[in-house]
Protein backbone atom coordinates (compact mmCIF):
# COMPACT_ATOMS: atom_id res chain seq x y z
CA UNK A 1 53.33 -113.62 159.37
CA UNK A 2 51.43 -113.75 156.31
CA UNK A 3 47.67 -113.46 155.49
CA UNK A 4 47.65 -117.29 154.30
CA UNK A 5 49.13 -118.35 157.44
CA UNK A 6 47.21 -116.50 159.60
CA UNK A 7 43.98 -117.53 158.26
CA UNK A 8 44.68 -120.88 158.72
CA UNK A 9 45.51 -120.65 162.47
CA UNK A 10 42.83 -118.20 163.12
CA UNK A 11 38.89 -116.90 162.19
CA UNK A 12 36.61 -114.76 163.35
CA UNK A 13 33.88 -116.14 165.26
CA UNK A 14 31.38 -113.49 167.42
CA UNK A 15 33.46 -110.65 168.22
CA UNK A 16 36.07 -112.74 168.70
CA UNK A 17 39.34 -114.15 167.16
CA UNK A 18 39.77 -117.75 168.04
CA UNK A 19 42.87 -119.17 167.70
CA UNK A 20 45.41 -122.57 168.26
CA UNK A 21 47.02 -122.05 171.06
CA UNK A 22 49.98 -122.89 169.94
CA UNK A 23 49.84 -120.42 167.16
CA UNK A 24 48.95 -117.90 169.61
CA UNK A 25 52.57 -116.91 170.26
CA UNK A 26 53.09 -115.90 166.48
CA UNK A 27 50.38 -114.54 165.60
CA UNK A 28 50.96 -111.66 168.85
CA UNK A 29 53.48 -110.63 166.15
CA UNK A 30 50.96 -110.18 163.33
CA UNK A 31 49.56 -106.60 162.32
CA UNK A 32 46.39 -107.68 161.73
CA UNK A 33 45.89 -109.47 165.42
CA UNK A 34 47.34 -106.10 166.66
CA UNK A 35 44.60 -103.89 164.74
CA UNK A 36 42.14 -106.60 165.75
CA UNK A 37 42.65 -106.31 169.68
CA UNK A 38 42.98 -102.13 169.27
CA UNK A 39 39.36 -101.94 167.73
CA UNK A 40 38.09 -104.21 170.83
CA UNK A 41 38.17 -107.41 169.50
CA UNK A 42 38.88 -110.40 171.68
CA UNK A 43 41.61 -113.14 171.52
CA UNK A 44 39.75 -116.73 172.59
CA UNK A 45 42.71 -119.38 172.76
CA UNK A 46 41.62 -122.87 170.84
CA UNK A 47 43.46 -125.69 173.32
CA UNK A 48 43.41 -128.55 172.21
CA UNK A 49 44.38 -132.20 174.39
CA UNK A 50 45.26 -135.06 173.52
CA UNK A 51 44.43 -137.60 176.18
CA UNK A 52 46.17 -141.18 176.10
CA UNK A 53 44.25 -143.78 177.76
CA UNK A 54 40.93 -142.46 176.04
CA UNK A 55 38.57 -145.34 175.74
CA UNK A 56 39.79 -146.68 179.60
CA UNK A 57 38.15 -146.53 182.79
CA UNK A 58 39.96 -143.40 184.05
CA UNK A 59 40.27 -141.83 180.31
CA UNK A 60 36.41 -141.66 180.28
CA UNK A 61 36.23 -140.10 183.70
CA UNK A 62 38.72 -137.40 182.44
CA UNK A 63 37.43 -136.91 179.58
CA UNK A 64 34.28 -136.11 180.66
CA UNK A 65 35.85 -133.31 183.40
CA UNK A 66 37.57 -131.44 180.59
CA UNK A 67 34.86 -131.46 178.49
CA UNK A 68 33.21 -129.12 180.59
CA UNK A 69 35.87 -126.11 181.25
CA UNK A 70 35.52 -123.61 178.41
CA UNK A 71 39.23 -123.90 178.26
CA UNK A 72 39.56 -126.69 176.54
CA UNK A 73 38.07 -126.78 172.97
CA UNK A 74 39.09 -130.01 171.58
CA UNK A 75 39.79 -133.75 173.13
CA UNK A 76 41.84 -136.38 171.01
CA UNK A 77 40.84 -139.83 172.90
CA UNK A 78 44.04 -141.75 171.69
CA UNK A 79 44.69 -145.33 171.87
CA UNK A 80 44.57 -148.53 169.88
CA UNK A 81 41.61 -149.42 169.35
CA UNK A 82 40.16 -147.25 166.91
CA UNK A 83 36.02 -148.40 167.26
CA UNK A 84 36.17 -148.35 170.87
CA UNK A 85 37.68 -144.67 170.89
CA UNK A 86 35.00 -143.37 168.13
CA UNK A 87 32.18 -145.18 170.80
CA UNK A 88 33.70 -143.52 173.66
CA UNK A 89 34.17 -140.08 171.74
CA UNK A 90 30.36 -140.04 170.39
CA UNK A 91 29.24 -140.47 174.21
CA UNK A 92 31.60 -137.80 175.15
CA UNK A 93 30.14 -135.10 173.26
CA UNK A 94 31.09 -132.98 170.00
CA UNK A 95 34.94 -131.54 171.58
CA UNK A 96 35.52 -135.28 171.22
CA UNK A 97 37.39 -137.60 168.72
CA UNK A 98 39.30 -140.43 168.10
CA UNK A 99 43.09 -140.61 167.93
CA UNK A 100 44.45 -143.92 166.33
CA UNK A 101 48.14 -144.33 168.39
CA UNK A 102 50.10 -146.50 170.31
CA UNK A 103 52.09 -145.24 173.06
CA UNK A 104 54.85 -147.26 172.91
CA UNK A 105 55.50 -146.17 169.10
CA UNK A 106 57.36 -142.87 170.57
CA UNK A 107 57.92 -141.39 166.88
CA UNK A 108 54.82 -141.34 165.88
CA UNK A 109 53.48 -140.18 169.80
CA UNK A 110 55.90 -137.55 169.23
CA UNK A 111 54.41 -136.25 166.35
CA UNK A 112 51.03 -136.42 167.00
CA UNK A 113 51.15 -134.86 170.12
CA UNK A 114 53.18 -131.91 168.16
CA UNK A 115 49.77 -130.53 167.41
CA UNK A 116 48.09 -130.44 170.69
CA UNK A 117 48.63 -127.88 173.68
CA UNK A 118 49.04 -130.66 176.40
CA UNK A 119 49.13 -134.54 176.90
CA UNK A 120 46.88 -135.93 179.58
CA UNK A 121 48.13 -139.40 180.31
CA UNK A 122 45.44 -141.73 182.00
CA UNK A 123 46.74 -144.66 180.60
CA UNK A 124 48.36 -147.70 182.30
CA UNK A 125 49.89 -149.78 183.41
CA UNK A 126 51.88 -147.01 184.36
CA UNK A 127 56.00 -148.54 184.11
CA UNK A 128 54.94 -149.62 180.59
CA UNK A 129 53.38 -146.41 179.27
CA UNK A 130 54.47 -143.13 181.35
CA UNK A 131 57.94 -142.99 180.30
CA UNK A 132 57.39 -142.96 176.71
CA UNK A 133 54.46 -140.74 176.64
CA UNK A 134 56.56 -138.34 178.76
CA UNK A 135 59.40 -138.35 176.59
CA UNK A 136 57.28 -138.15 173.45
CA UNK A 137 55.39 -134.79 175.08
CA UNK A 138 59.36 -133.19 175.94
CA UNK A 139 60.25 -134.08 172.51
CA UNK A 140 57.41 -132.66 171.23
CA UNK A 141 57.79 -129.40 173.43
CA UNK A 142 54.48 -129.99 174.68
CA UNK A 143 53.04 -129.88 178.49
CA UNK A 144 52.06 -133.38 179.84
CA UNK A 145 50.36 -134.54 183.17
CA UNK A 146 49.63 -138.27 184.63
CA UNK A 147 47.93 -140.16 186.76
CA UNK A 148 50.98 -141.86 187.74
CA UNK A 149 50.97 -143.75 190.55
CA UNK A 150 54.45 -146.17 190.57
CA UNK A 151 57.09 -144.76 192.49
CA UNK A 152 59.59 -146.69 191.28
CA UNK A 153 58.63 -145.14 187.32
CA UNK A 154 57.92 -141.86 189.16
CA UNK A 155 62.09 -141.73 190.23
CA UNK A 156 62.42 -142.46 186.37
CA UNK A 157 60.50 -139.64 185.17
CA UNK A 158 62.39 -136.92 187.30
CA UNK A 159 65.13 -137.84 185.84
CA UNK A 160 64.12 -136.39 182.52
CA UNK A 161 63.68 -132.90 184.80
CA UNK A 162 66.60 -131.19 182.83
CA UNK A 163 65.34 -132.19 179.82
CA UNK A 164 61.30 -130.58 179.72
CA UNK A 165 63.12 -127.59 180.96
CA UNK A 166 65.48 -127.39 178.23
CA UNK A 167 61.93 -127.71 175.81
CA UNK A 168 60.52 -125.50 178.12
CA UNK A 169 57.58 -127.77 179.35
CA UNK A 170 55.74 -128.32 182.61
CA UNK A 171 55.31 -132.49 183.28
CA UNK A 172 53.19 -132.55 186.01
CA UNK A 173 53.57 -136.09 187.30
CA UNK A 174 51.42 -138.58 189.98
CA UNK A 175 48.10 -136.02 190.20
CA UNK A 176 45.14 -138.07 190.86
CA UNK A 177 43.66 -138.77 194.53
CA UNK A 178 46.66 -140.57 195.69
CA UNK A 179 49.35 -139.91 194.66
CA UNK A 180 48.14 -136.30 194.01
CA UNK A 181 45.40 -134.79 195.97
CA UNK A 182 47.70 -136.59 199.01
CA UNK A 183 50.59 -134.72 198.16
CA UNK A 184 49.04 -131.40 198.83
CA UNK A 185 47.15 -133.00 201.96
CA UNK A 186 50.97 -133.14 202.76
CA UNK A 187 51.58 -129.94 202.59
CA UNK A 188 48.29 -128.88 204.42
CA UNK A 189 49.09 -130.94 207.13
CA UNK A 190 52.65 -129.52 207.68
CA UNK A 191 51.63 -126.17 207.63
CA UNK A 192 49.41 -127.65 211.05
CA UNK A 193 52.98 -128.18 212.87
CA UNK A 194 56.26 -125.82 214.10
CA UNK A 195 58.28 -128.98 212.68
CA UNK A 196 57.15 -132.39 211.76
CA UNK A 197 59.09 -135.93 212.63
CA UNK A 198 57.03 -138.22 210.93
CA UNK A 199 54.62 -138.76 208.25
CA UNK A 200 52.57 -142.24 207.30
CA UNK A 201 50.53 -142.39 204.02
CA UNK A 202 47.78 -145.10 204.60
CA UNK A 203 46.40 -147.33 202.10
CA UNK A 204 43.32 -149.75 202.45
CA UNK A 205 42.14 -151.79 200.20
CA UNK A 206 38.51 -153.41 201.81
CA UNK A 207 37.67 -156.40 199.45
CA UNK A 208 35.91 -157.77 197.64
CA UNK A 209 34.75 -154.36 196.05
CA UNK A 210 33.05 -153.77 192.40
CA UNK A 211 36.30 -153.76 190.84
CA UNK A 212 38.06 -156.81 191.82
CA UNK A 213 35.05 -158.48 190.63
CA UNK A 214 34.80 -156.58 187.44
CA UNK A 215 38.85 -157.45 187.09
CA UNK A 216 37.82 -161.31 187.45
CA UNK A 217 35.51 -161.41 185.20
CA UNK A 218 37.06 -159.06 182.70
CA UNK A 219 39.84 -161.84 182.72
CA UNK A 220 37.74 -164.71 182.11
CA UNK A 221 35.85 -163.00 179.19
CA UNK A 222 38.76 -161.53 177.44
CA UNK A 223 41.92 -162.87 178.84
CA UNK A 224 42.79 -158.87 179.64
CA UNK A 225 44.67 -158.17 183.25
CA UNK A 226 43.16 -154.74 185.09
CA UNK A 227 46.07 -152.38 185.02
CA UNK A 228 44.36 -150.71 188.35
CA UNK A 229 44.99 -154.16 189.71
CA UNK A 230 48.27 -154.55 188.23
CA UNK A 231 49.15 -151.44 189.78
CA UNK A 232 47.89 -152.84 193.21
CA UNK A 233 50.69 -155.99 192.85
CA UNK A 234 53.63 -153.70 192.00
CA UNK A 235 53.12 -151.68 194.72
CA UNK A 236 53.44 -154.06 197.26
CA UNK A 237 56.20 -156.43 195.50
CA UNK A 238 59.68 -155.83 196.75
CA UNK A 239 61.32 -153.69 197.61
CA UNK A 240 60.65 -150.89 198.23
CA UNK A 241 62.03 -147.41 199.21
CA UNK A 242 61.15 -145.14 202.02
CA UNK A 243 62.41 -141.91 203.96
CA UNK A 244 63.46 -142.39 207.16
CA UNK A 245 65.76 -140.08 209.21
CA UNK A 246 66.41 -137.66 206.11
CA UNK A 247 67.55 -140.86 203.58
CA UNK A 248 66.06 -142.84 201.42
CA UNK A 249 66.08 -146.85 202.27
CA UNK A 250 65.41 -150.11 200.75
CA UNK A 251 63.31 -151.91 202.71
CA UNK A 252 61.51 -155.43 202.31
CA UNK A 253 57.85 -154.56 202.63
CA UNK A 254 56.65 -157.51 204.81
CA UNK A 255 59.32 -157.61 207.60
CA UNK A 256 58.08 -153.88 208.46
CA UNK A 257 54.60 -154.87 208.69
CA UNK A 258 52.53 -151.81 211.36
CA UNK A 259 49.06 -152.03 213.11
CA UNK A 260 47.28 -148.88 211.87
CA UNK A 261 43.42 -147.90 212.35
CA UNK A 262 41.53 -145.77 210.13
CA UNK A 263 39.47 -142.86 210.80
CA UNK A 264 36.41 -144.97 210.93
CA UNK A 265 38.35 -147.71 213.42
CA UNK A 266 39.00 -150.15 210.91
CA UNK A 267 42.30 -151.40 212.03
CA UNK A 268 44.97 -153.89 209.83
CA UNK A 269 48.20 -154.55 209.05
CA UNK A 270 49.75 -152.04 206.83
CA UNK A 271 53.10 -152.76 204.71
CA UNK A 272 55.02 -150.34 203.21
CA UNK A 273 54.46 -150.05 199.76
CA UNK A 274 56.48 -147.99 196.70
CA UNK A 275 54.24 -145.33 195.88
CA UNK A 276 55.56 -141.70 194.97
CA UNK A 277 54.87 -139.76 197.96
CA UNK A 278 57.92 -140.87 200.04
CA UNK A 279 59.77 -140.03 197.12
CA UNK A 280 58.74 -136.23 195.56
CA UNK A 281 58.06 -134.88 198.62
CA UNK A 282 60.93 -134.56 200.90
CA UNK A 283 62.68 -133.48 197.09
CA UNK A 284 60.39 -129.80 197.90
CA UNK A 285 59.71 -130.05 201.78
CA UNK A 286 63.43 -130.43 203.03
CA UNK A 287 62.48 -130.47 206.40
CA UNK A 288 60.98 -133.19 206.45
CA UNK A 289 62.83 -136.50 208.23
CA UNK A 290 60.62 -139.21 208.06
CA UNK A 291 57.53 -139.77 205.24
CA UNK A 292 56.63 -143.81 204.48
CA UNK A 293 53.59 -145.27 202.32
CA UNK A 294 51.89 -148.09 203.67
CA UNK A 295 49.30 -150.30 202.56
CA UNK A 296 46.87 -152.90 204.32
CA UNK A 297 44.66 -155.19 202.67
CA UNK A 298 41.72 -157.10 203.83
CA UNK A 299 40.49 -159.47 204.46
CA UNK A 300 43.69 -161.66 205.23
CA UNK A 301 43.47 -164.63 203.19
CA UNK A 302 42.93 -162.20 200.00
CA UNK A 303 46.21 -160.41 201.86
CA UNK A 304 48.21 -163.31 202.01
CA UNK A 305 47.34 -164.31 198.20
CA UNK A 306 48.55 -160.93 196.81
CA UNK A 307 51.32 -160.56 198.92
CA UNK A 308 52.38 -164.04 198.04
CA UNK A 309 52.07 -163.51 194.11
CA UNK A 310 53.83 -160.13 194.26
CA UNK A 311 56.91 -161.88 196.21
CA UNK A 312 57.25 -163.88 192.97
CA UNK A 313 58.05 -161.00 191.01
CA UNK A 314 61.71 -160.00 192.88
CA UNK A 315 62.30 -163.66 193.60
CA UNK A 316 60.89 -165.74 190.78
CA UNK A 317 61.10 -162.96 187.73
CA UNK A 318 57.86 -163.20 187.35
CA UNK A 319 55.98 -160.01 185.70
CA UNK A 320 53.68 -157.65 187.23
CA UNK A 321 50.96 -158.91 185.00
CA UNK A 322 51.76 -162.48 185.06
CA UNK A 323 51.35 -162.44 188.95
CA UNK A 324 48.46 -160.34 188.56
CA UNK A 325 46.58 -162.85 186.35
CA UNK A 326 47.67 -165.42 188.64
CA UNK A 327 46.05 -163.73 191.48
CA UNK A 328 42.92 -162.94 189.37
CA UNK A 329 42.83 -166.48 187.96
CA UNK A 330 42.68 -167.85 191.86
CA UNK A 331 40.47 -165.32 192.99
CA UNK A 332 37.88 -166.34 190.16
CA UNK A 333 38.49 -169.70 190.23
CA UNK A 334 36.15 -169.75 193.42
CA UNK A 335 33.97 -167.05 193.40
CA UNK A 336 31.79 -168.24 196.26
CA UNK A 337 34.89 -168.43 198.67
CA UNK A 338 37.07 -165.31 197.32
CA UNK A 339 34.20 -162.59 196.41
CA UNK A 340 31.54 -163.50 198.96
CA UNK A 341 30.21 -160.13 200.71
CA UNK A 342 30.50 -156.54 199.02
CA UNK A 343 33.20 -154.26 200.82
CA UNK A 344 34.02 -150.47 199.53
CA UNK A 345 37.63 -150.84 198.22
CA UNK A 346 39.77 -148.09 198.21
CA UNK A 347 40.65 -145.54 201.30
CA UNK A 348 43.75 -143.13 202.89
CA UNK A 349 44.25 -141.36 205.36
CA UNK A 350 47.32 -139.44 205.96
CA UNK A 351 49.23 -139.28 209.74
CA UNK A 352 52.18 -136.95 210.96
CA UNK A 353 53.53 -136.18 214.01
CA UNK A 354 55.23 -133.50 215.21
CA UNK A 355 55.52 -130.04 217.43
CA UNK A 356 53.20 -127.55 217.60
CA UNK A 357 52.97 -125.05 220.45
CA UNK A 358 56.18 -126.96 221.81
CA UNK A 359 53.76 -129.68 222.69
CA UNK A 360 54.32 -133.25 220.89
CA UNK A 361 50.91 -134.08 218.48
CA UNK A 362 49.27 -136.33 215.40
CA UNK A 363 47.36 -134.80 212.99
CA UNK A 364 45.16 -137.15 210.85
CA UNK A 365 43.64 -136.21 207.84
CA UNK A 366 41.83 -137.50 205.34
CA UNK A 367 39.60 -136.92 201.81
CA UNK A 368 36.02 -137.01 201.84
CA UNK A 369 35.36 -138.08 198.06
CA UNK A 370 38.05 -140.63 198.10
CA UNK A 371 36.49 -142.00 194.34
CA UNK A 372 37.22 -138.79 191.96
CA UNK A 373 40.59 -139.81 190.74
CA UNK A 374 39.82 -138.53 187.73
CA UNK A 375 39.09 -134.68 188.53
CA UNK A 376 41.90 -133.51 189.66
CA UNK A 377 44.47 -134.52 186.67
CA UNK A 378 41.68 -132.80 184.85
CA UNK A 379 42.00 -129.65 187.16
CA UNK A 380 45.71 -129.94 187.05
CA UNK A 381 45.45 -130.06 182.75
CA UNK A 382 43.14 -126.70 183.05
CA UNK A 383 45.79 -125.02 185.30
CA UNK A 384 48.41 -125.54 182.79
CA UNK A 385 46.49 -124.72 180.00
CA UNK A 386 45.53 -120.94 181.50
CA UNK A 387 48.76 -120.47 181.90
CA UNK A 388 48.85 -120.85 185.54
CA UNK A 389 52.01 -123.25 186.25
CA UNK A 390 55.16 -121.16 186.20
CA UNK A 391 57.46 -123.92 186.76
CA UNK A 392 59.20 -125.94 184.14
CA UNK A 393 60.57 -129.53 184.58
CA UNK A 394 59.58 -133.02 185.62
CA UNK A 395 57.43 -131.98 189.03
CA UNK A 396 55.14 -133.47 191.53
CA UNK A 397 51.97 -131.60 192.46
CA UNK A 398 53.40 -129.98 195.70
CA UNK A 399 56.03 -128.13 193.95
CA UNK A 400 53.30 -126.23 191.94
CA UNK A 401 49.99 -126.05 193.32
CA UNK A 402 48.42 -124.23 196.61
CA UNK A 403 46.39 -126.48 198.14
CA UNK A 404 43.30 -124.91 199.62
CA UNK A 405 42.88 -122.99 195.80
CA UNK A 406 43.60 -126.28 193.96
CA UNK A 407 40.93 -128.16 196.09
CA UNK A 408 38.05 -125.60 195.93
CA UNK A 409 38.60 -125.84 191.89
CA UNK A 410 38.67 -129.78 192.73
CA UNK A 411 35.07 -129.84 194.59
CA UNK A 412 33.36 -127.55 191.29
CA UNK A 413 33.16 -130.56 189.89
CA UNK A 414 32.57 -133.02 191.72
CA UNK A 415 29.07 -134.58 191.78
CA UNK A 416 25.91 -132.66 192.98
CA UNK A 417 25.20 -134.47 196.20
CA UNK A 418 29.15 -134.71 197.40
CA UNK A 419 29.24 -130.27 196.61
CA UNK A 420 28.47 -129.71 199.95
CA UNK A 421 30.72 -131.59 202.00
CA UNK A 422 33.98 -130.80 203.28
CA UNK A 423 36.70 -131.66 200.92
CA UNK A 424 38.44 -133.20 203.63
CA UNK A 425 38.46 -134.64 207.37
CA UNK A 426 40.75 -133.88 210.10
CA UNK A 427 41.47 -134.36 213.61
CA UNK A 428 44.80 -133.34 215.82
CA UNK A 429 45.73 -135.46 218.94
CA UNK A 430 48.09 -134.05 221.79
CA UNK A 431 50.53 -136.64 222.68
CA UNK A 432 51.52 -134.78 226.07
């Protein structure tokens, strides 16, 4: 490598040669990085993300996490709007700035994201955005995580498994609280059995809550439809697969309604829904014969209005946003009726049965700070960016990360008053 080159991907800063990571690899080849490390000096690694989604909801959340490890040294907030990312990247702090790009426009994603060391996807809605930007990071032969939480685009995105390995990349795919923080509640809980015959991912959605109101009136202000709530409709719309006796299944989600009861003995009607866990994870814990996702909303009228708008979508055509505004436009259309009392939204608990000691049980477990979504795709972005993910492909979270280690990184950042709890509940029931 030449002086002129090497003085553009590197200075001297402290004691210390700070460098783009991605330059990192040639440079080990220069003389003068050699000389550099021989007389003491140190070799500080200048990542750099590039975060899609960067003026949303979740993208601020995340954004705000990675700004705090000393790993990361710059944060591209990318999206369309170019004032709302230069807002959102003044309140993040100095690593921040904006990133004019749309995510469909894969060329130009592709090149962009040629510069950075990783691609943090928190954007949505997910079947419209997570395929491209995972192609774009592959092409780019650069590592890429999500918050994805679509099973049906999930099955998509393994498929391009052969591909990141060829370009050498991890894609860490579905690692926020659920899917994500789940999927290694998974594993946890197996490890709790001698062999396991079932396992049930509950989903409860208590409404109203903050954000079905904010969704309602988002809609009326500016015509735009939540992608969290879009989200919501496609995973309940039909159909839906599931894992049961060591095959996957198509299944229509409201003839195989269950009665399941929370940890705090709220019970409902669950159906299944098609989110990733019943599909990644019997792909890396094969002895597993049974795993379903299941999802119960209350209270019932608001049940019966989304599951009514999301059967248009299989048997209508309708679109995943055009029976989500439907439901929102209903919803707001009397807010007296529809968003009367305050309830705390999201919750999930996780149940398996199984032997253990020869004697039949059910283990039920469950996360204590249900809210930080955010966190642990930023935990999961720091992981890869130390160098800590061995594994190349298209993966899910349990074919990569331990769980106990992963959580107690999780919970460092996490707020002040939540520090001290236990990152999760669990009890174990003997079925005789």
């Amino acid at each position: 490598m030449t002086s002129s080159l090497w003085f553009k991907s590197a200075f001297k800063c402290q004691g210390r040669v700070r460098v783009f990571a991605k330059s990192y690899v040639m440079m080990s080849l220069s003389g003068q990085l050699r000389k550099w490390l021989q007389d003491g000096g140190e070799v500080v690694a200048f990542m750099q993300v590039l975060l899609l989604g960067g003026s949303g909801r979740f993208g601020e959340s995340v954004a705000r996490c990675l700004v705090r490890s000393e790993v990361v040294s710059e944060i591209g907030l990318a999206g369309r709007n170019e004032r709302v990312l230069r807002r959102r990247a003044s309140e993040v702090g100095d690593k921040a700035y904006s990133v004019v790009v749309d995510i469909l426009d894969e060329h130009r994603l592709t090149s962009v994201a040629r510069d950075y060391d990783i691609v943090v996807n928190a954007a949505g809605p997910e079947w419209e955005v997570l395929l491209p930007a995972l192609r774009a990071a592959i092409d780019a032969g650069t590592h890429y995580c999500d918050l994805g939480a679509d099973g049906r685009t999930a099955e998509k995105q393994l498929e391009l498994d052969s591909l990141a390995r060829e370009h050498d990349v991890v894609a860490i795919i579905g690692l926020g609280f659920d899917p994500g923080v789940d999927n290694l509640l998974a594993v946890h809980a197996c490890r709790q059995f001698d062999s396991v015959d079932e396992m049930m991912f509950c989903f409860q959605l208590l409404l109203p809550d903050e954000l079905l109101r904010e969704a309602v009136v988002e809609l009326g202000r500016s015509g735009r439809v939540d992608p969290s709530w879009q989200l919501v409709m496609s995973l309940i719309s039909e159909p839906v697969r599931v894992y049961r006796d060591e095959s996957w299944t198509i299944v229509d989600p409201l003839e195989h309604g269950v009665e399941v009861k929370s940890p705090c003995g709220v019970t409902m009607t669950a159906y299944p829904c098609a989110s990733p866990e019943q599909i990644t994870l019997p792909l890396y814990i094969p002895s597993l014969r049974n795993v379903s996702c299941v999802c119960g909303i209350s209270p019932p009228e608001i049940s019966q209005l989304a599951h009514h708008e999301a059967k248009r979508i299989s048997q209508d055509g309708s679109s995943v946003k055009d029976a989500t505004r439907s439901f929102l436009e209903t919803i707001g259309s009397d807010h007296a009726d529809w968003l009367k009392g305050s309830a705390p939204g999201w919750d999930m608990w996780l149940v398996m049965t199984g032997l253990k000691d020869g004697k039949r049980a059910r283990y039920t477990c469950w996360p204590v700070g249900v809210g930080y979504t955010s966190i642990p795709l930023a935990v999961a972005a720091f992981r890869i960016l130390r160098g800590e993910v061995s594994v190349r492909g298209v993966v899910p979270p349990e074919a990569c990360f331990e769980p106990t280690s992963f959580f107690e990184e999780v919970a460092r950042y996490v707020s002040e008053e939540d520090r001290d709890k236990p990152f999760y509940g669990e009890s174990m029931e003997w079925l005789g």
